[in-house]
N, C-alpha and C. Protein backbone atom coordinates (compact mmCIF):
# COMPACT_ATOMS: atom_id res chain seq x y z
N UNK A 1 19.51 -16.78 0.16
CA UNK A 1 18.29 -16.09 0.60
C UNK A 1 18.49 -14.59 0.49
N UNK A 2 17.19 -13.65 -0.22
CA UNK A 2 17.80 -12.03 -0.23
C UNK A 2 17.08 -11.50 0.79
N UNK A 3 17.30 -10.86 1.25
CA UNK A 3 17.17 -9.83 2.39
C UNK A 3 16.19 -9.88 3.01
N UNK A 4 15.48 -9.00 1.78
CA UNK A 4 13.42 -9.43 1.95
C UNK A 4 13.03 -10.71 2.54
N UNK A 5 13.41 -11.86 2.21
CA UNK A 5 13.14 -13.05 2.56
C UNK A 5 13.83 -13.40 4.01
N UNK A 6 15.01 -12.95 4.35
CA UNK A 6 15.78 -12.60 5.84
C UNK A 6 14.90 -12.01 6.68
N UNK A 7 14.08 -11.11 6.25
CA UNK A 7 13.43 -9.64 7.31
C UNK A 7 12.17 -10.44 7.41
N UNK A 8 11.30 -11.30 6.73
CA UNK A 8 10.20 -11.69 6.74
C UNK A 8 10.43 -13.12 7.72
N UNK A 9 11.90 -13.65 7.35
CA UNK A 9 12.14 -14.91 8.08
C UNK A 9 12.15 -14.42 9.49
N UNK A 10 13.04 -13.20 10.07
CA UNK A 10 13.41 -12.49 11.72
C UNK A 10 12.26 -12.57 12.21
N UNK A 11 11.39 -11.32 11.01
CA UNK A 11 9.76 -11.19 11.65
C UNK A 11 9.02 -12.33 12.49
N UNK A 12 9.12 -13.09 11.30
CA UNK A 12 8.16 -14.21 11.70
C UNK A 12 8.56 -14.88 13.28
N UNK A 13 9.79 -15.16 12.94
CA UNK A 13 10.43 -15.81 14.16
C UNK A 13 10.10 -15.38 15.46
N UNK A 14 10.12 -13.88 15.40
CA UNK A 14 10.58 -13.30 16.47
C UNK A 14 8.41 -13.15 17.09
N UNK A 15 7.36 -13.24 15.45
CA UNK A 15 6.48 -13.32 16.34
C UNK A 15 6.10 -14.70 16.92
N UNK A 16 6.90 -15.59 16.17
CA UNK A 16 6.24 -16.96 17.07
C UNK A 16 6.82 -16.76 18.32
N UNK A 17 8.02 -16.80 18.59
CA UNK A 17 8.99 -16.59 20.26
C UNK A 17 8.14 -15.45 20.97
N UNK A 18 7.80 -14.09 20.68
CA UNK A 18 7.50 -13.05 21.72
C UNK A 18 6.29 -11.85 21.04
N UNK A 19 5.15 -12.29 21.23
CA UNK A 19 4.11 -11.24 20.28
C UNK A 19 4.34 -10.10 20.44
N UNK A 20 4.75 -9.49 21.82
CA UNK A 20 4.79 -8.30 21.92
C UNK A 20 6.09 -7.74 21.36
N UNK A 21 7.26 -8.32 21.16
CA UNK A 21 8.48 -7.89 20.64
C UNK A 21 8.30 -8.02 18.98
N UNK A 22 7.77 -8.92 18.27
CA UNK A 22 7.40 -9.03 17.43
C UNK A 22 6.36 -8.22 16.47
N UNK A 23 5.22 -7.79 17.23
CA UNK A 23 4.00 -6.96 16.95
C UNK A 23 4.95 -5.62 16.56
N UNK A 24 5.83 -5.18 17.76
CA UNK A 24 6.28 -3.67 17.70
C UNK A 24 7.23 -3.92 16.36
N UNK A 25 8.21 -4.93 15.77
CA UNK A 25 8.83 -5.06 14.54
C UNK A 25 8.26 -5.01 13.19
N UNK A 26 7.24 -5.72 13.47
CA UNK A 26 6.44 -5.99 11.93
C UNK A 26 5.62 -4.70 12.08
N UNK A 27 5.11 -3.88 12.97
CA UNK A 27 4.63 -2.46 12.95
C UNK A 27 6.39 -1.31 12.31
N UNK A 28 6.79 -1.32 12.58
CA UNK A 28 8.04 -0.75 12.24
C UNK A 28 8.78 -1.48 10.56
N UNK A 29 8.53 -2.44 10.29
CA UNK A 29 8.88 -2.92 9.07
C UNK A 29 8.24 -2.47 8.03
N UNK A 30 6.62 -2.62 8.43
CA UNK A 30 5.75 -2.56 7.36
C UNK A 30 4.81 -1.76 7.31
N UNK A 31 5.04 -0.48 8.29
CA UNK A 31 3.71 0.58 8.29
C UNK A 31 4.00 1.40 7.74
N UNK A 32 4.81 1.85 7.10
CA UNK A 32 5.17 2.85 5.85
C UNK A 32 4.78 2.01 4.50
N UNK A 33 4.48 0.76 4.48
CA UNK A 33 4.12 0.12 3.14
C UNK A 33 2.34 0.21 3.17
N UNK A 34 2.28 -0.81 4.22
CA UNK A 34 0.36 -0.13 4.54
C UNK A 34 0.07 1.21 4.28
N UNK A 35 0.54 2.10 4.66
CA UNK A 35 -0.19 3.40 4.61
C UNK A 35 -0.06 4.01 3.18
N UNK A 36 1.64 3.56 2.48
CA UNK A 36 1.52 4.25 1.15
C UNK A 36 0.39 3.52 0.38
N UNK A 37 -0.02 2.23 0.53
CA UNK A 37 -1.04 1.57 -0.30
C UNK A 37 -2.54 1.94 0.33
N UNK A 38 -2.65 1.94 1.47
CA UNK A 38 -3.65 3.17 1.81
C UNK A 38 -3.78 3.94 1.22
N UNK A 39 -3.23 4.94 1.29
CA UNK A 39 -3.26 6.31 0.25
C UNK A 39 -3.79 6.65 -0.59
N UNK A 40 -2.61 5.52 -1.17
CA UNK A 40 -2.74 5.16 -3.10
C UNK A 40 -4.35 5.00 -3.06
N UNK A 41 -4.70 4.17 -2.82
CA UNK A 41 -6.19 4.10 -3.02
C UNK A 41 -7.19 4.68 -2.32
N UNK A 42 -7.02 5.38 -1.36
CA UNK A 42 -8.02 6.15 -0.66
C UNK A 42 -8.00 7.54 -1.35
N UNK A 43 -6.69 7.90 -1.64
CA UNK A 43 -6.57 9.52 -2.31
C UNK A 43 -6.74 10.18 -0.90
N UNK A 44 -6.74 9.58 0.69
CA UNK A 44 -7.02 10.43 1.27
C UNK A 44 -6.06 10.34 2.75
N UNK A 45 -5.32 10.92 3.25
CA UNK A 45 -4.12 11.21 4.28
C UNK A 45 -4.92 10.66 5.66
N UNK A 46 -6.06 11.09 6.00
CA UNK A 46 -6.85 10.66 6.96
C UNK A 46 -6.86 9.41 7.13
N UNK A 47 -7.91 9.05 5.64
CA UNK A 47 -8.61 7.71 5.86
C UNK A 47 -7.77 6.75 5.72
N UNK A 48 -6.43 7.12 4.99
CA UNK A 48 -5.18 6.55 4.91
C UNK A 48 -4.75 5.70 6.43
N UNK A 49 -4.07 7.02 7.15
CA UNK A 49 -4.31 6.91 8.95
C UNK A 49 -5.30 6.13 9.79
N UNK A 50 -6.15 6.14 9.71
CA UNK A 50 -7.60 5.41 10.34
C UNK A 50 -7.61 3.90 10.06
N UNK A 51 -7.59 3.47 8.57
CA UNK A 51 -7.45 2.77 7.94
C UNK A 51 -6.33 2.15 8.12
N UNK A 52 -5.06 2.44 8.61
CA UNK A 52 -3.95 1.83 8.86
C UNK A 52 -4.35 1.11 10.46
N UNK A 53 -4.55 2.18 11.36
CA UNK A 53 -4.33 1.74 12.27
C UNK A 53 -5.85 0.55 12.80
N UNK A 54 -6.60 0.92 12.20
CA UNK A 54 -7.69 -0.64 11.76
C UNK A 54 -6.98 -1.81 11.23
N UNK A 55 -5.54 -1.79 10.38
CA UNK A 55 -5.21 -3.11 10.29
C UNK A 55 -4.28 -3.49 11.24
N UNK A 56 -3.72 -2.78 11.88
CA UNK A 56 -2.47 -3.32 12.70
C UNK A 56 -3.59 -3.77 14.06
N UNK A 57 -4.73 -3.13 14.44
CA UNK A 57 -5.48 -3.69 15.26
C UNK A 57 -6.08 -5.05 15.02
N UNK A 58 -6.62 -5.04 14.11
CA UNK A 58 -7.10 -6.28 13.36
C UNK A 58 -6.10 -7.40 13.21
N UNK A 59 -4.90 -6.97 12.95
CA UNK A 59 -3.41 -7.79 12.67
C UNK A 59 -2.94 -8.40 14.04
N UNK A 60 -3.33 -7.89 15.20
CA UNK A 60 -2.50 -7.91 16.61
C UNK A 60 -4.00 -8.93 17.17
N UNK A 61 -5.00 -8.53 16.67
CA UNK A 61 -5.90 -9.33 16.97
C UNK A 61 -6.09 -10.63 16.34
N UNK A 62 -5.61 -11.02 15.27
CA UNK A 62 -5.30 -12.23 15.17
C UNK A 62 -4.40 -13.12 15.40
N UNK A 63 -3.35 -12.17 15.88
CA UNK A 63 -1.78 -12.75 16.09
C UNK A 63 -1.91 -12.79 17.31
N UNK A 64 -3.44 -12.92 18.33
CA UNK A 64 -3.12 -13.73 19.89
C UNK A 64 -3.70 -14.52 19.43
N UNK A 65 -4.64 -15.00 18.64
CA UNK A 65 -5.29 -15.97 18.38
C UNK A 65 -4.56 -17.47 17.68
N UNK A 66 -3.10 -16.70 17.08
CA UNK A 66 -2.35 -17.73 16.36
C UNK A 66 -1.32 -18.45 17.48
N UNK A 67 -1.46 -19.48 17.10
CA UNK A 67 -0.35 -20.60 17.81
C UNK A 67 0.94 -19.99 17.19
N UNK A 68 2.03 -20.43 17.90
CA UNK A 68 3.52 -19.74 17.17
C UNK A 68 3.93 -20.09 16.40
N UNK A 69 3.48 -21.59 16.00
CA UNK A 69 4.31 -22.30 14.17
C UNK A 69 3.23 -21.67 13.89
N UNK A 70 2.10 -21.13 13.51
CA UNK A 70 1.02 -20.15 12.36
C UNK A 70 1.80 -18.96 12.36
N UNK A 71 2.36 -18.59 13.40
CA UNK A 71 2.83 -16.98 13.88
C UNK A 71 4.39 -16.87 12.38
N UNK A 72 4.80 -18.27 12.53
CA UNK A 72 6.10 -18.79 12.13
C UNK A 72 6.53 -18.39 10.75
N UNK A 73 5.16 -19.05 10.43
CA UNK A 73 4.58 -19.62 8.96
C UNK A 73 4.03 -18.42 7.84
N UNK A 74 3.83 -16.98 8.95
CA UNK A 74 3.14 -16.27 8.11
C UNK A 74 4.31 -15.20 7.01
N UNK A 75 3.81 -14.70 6.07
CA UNK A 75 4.30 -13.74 5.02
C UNK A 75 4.07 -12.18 5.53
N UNK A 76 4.88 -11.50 6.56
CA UNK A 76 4.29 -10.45 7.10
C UNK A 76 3.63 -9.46 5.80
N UNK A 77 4.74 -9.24 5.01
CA UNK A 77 4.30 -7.94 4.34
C UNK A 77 2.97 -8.27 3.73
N UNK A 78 2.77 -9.42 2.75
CA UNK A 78 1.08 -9.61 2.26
C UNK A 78 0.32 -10.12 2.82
N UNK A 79 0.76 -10.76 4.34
CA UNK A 79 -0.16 -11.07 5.42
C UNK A 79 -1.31 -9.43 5.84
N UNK A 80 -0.47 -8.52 6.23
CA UNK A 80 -0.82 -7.03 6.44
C UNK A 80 -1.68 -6.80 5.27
N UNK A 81 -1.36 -6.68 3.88
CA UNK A 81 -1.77 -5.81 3.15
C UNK A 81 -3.13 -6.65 2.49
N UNK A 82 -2.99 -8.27 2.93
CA UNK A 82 -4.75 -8.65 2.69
C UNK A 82 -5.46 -8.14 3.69
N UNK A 83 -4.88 -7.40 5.38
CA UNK A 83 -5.88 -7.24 6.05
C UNK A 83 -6.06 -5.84 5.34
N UNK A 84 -5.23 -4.90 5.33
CA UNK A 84 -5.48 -2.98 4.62
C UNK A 84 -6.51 -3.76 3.41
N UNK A 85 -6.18 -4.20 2.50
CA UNK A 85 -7.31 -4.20 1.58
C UNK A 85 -8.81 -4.89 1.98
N UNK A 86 -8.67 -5.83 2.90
CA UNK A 86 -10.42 -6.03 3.22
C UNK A 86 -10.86 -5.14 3.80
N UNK A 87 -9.62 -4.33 5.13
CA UNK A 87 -10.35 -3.06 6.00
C UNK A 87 -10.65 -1.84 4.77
N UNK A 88 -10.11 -1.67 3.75
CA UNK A 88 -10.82 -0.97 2.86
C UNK A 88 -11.95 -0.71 1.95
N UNK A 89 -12.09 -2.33 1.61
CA UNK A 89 -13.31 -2.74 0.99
C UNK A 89 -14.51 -2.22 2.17
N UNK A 90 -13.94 -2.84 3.29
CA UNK A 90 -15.15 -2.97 4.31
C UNK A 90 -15.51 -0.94 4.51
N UNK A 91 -14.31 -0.10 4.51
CA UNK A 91 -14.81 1.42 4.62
C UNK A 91 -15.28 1.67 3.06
N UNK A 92 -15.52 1.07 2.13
CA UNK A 92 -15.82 1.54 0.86
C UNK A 92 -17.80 1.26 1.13
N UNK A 93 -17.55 -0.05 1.82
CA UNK A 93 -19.09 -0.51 1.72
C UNK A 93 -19.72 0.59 3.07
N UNK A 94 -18.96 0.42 3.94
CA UNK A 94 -19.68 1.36 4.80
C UNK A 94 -20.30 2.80 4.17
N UNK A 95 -18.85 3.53 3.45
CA UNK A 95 -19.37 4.53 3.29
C UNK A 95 -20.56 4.49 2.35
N UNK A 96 -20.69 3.85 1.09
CA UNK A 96 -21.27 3.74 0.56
C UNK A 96 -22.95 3.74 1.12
N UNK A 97 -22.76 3.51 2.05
CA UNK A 97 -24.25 3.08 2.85
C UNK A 97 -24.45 4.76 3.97
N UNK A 98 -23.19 5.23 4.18
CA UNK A 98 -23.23 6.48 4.91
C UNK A 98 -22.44 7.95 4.24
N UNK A 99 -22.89 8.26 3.28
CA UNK A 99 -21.66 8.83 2.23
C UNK A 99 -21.35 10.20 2.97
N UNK A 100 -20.35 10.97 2.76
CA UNK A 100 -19.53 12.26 3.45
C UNK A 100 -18.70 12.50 2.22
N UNK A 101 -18.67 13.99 2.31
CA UNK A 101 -17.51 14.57 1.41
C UNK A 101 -16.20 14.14 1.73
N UNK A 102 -15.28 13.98 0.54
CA UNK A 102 -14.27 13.28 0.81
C UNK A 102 -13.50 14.57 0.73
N UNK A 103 -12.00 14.15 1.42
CA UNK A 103 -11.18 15.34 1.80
C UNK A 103 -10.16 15.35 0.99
N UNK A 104 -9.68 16.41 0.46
CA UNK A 104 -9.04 16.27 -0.80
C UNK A 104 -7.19 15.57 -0.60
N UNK A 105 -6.68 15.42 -1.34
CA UNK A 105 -5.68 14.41 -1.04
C UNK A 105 -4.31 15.14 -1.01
N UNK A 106 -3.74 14.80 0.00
CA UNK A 106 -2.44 16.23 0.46
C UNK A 106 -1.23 15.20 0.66
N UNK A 107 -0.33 15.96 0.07
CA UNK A 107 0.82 15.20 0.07
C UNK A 107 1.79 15.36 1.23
N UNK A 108 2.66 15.17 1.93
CA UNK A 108 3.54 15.67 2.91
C UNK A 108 4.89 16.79 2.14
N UNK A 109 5.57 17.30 2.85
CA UNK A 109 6.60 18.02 2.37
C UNK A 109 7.64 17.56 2.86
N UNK A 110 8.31 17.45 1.67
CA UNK A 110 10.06 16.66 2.13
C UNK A 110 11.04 18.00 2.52
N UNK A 111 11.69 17.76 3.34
CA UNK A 111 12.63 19.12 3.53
C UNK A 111 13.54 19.24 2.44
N UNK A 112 14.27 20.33 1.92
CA UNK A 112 15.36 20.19 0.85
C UNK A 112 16.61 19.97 1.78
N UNK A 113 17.57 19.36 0.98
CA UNK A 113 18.98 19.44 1.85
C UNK A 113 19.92 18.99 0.15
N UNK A 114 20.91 19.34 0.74
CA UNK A 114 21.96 19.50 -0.35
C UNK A 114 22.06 18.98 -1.30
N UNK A 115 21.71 18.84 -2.80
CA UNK A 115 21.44 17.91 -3.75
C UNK A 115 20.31 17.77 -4.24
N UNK A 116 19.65 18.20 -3.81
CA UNK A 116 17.81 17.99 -4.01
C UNK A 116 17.02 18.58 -4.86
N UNK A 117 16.03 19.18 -5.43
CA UNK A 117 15.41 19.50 -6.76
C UNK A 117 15.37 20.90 -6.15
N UNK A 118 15.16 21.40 -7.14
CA UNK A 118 15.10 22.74 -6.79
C UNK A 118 13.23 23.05 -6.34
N UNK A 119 12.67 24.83 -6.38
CA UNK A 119 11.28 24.87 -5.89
C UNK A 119 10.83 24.55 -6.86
N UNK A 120 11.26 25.07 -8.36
CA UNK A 120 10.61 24.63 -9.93
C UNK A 120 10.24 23.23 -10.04
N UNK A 121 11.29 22.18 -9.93
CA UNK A 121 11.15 20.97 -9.95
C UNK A 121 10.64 20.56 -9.32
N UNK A 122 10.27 20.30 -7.70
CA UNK A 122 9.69 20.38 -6.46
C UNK A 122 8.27 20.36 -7.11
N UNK A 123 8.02 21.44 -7.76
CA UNK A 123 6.39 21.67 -7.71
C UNK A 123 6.23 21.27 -9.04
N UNK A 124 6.66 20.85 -10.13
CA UNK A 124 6.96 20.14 -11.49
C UNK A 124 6.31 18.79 -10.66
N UNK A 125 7.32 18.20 -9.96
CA UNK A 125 6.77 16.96 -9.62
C UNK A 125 5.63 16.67 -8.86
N UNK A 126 5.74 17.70 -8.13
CA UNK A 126 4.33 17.48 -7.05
C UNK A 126 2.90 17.57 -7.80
N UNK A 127 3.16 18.25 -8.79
CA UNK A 127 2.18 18.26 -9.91
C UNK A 127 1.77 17.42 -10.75
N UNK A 128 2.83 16.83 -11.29
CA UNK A 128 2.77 15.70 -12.20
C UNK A 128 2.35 14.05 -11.27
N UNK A 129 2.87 14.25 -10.00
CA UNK A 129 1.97 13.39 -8.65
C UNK A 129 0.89 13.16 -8.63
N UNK A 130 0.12 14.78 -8.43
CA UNK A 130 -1.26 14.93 -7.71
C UNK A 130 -2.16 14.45 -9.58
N UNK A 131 -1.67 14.55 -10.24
CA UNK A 131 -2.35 14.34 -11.72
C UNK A 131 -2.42 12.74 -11.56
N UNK A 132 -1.30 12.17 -11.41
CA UNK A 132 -1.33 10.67 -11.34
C UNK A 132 -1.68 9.98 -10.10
N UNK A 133 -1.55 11.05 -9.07
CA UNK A 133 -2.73 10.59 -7.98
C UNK A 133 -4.41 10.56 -8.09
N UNK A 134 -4.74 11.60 -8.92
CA UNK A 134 -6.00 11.72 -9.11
C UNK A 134 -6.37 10.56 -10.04
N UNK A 135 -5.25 10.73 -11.46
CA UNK A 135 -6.13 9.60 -12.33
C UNK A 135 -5.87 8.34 -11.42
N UNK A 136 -5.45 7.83 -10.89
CA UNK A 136 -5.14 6.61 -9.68
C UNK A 136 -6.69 6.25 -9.34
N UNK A 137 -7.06 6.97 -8.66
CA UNK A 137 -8.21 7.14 -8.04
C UNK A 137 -9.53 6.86 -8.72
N UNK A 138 -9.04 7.40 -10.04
CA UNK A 138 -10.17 7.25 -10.89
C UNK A 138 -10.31 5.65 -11.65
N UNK A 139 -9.37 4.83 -11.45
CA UNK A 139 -9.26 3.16 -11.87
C UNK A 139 -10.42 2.82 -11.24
N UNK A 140 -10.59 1.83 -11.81
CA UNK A 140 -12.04 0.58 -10.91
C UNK A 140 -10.88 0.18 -9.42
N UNK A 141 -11.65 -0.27 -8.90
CA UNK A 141 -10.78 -1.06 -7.63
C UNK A 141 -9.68 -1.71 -7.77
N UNK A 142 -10.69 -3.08 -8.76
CA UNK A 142 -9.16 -4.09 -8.88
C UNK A 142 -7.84 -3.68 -9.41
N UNK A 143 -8.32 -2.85 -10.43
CA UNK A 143 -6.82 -2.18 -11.30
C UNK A 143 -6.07 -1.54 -10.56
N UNK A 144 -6.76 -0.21 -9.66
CA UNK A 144 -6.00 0.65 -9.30
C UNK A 144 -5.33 -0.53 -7.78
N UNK A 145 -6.31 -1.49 -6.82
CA UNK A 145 -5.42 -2.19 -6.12
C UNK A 145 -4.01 -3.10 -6.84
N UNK A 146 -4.39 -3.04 -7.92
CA UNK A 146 -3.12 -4.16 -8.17
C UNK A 146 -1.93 -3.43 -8.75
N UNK A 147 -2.37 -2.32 -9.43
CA UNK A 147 -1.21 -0.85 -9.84
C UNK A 147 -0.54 -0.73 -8.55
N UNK A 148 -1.88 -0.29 -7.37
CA UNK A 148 -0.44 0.02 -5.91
C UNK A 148 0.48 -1.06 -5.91
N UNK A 149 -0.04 -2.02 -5.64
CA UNK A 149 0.79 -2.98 -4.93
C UNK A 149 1.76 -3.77 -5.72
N UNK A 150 1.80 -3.59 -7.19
CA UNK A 150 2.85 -3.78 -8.50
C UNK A 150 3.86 -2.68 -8.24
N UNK A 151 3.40 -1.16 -8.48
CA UNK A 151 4.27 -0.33 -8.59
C UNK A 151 4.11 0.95 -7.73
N UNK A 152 3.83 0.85 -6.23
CA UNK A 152 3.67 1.91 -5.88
C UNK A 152 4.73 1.13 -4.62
N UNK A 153 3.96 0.00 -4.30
CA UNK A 153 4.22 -1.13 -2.82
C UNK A 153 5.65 -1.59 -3.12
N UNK A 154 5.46 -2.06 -4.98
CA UNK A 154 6.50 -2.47 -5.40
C UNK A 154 7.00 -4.64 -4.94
N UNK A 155 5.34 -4.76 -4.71
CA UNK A 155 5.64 -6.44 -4.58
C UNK A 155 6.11 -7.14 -6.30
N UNK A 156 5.90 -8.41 -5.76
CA UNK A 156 5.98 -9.19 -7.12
C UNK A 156 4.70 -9.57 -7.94
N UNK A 157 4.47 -10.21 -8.63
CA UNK A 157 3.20 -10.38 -9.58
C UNK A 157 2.62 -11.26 -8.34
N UNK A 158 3.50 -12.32 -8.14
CA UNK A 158 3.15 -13.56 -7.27
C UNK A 158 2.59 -13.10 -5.75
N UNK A 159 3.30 -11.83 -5.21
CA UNK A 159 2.97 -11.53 -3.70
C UNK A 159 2.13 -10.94 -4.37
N UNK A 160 1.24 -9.78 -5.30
CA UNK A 160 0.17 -9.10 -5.23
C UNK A 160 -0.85 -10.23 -5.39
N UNK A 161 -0.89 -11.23 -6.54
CA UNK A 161 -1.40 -12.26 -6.46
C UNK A 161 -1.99 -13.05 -5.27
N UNK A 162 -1.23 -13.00 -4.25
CA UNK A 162 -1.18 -13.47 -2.68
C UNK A 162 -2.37 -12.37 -2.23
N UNK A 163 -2.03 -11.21 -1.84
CA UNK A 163 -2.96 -10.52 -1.79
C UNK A 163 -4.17 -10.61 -2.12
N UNK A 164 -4.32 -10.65 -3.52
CA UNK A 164 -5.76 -10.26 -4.27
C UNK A 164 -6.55 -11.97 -4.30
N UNK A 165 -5.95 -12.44 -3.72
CA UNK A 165 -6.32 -13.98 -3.97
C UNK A 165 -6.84 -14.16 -5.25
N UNK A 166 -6.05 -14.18 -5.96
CA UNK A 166 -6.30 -14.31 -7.65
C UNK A 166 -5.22 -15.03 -8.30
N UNK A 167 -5.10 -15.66 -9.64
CA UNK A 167 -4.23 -16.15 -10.35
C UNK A 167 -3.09 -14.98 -10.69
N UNK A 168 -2.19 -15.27 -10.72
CA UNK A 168 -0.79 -14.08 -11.29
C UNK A 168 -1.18 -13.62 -12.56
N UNK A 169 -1.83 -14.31 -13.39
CA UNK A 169 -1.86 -13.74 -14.65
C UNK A 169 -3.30 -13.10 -14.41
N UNK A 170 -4.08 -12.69 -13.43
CA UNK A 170 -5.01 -11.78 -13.28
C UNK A 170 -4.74 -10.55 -12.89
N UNK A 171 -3.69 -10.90 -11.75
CA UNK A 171 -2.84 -9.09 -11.51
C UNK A 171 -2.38 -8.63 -12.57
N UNK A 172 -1.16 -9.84 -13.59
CA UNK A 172 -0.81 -8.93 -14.40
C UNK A 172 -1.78 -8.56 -15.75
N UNK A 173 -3.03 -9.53 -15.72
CA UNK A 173 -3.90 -8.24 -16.57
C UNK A 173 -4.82 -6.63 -16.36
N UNK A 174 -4.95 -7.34 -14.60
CA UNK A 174 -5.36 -5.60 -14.00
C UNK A 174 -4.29 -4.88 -14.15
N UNK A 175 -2.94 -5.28 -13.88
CA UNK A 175 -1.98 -4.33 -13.75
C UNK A 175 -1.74 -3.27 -14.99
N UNK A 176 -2.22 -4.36 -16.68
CA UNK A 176 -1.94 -3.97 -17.62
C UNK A 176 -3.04 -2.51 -17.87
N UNK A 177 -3.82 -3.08 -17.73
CA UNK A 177 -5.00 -2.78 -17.76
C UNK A 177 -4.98 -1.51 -16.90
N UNK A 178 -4.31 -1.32 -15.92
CA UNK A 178 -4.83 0.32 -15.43
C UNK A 178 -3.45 1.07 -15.83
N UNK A 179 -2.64 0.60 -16.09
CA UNK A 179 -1.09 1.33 -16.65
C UNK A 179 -1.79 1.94 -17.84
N UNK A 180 -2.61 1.05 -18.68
CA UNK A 180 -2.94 1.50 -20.05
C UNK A 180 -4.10 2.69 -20.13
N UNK A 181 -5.10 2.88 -18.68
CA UNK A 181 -5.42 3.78 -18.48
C UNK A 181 -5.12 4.75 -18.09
N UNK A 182 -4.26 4.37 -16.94
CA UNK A 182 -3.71 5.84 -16.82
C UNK A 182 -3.02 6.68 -17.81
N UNK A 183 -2.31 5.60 -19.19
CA UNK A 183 -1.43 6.45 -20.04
C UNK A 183 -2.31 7.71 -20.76
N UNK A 184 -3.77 6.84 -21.04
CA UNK A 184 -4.85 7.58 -21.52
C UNK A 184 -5.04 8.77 -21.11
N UNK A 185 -4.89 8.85 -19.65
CA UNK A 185 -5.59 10.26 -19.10
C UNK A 185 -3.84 10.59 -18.56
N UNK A 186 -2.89 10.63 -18.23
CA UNK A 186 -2.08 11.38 -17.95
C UNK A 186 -0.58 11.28 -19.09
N UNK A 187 -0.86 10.81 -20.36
CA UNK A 187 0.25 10.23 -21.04
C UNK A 187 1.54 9.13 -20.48
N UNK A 188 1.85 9.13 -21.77
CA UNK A 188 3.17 7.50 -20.56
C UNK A 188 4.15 8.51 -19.78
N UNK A 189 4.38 9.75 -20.08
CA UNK A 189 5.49 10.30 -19.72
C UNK A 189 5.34 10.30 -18.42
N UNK A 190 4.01 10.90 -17.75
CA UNK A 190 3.90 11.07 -16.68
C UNK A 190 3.53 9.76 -15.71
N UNK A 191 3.07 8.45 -16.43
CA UNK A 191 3.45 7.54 -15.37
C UNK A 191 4.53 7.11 -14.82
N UNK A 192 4.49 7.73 -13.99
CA UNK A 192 6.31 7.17 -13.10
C UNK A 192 6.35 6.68 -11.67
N UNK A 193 6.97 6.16 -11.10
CA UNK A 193 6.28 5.77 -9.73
C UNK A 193 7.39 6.30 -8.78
N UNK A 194 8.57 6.86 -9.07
CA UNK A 194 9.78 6.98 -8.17
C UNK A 194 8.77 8.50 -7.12
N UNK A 195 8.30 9.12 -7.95
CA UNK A 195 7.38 9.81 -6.94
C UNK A 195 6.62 9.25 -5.98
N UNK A 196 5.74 8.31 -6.31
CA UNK A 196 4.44 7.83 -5.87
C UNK A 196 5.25 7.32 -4.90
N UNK A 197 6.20 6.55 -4.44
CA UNK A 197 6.65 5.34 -3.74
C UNK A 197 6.89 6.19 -2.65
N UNK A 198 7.11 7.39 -2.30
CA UNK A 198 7.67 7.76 -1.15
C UNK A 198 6.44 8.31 -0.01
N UNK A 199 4.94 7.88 -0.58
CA UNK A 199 4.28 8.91 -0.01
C UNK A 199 3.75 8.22 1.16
């Protein structure tokens, strides 16, 4: 068994035995994965935030409702990230019906410490980011959801699949399919994800 499959087995366990000891783990396991796939597709730090904490509410609200072999049984990480993607759909339709200027998309700042890129490189990359953050943004839904969660989230064909409730060979044609756009608008050089993954 690898690791991933260890941390999802603890999770689970620990939410069938004790929700509240459990809730606070799988919040600590997997809320740096929600929010970077937030992001990724919102383009926005806020709605990112808001949007997160709508699924872990939504998430805690179904997990009193579950008996403890359901609690047992579940897949935390793409359990979470089918709720972030319906709570997103559901703020896409809202807004759509209530529209607001959107807030432009800000990255955090990593501190430097010994070894680290210099300010040139620093802003080389942060650049070559916000370019492949923007064209990101600019995918249809399905593509750019199945790009995060291929290579930003970094699941498998099969867990994004799980997610998108779709056949595997449908992610991996969205997947193809927005890689091949983005090469369009930002060249292959600049698709890279070792950036994207940390945000």
């Amino acid at each position: 068994m690898d690791s991933t499959a260890e941390l999802t087995s603890d999770t689970a366990d620990l939410l069938a035995a004790d929700l509240t000891d459990g809730f606070t783990e799988l919040v600590r396991l997997h809320a740096s994965a929600v929010h970077a796939f937030l992001l990724r597709i919102s383009g926005s730090p806020t709605v990112a935030d808001d949007l997160g904490q709508d699924t872990f509410l939504k998430a805690y609200t179904a997990l009193r409702d579950y008996p403890p072999e359901r609690r047992r049984a579940l897949r935390p990480r793409a359990w979470l990230l089918v709720i972030a993607a319906n709570t997103w759909r559901n703020h896409v339709r809202t807004a759509a019906r209530h529209p607001v200027a959107a807030a432009p998309v800000e990255e955090s700042c990593v501190a430097l410490s010994d070894g680290s890129p210099g300010p040139e490189e620093r802003a080389a990359n942060a650049l070559d980011r916000d370019v492949l953050t923007t064209a990101l943004l600019e995918l249809p839904e399905q593509q750019r959801i199945a790009v995060v969660l291929r290579h930003v989230i970094g699941m498998s064909y099969a867990e994004a699949a799980q997610v998108l409730d779709c056949p595997v060979g449908t992610v991996k044609a969205q997947v193809s399919r927005g890689l091949a756009r983005l090469r369009e608008v930002v060249g292959p050089a600049a698709v890279t994800w070792q950036e994207a993954r940390g945000a």
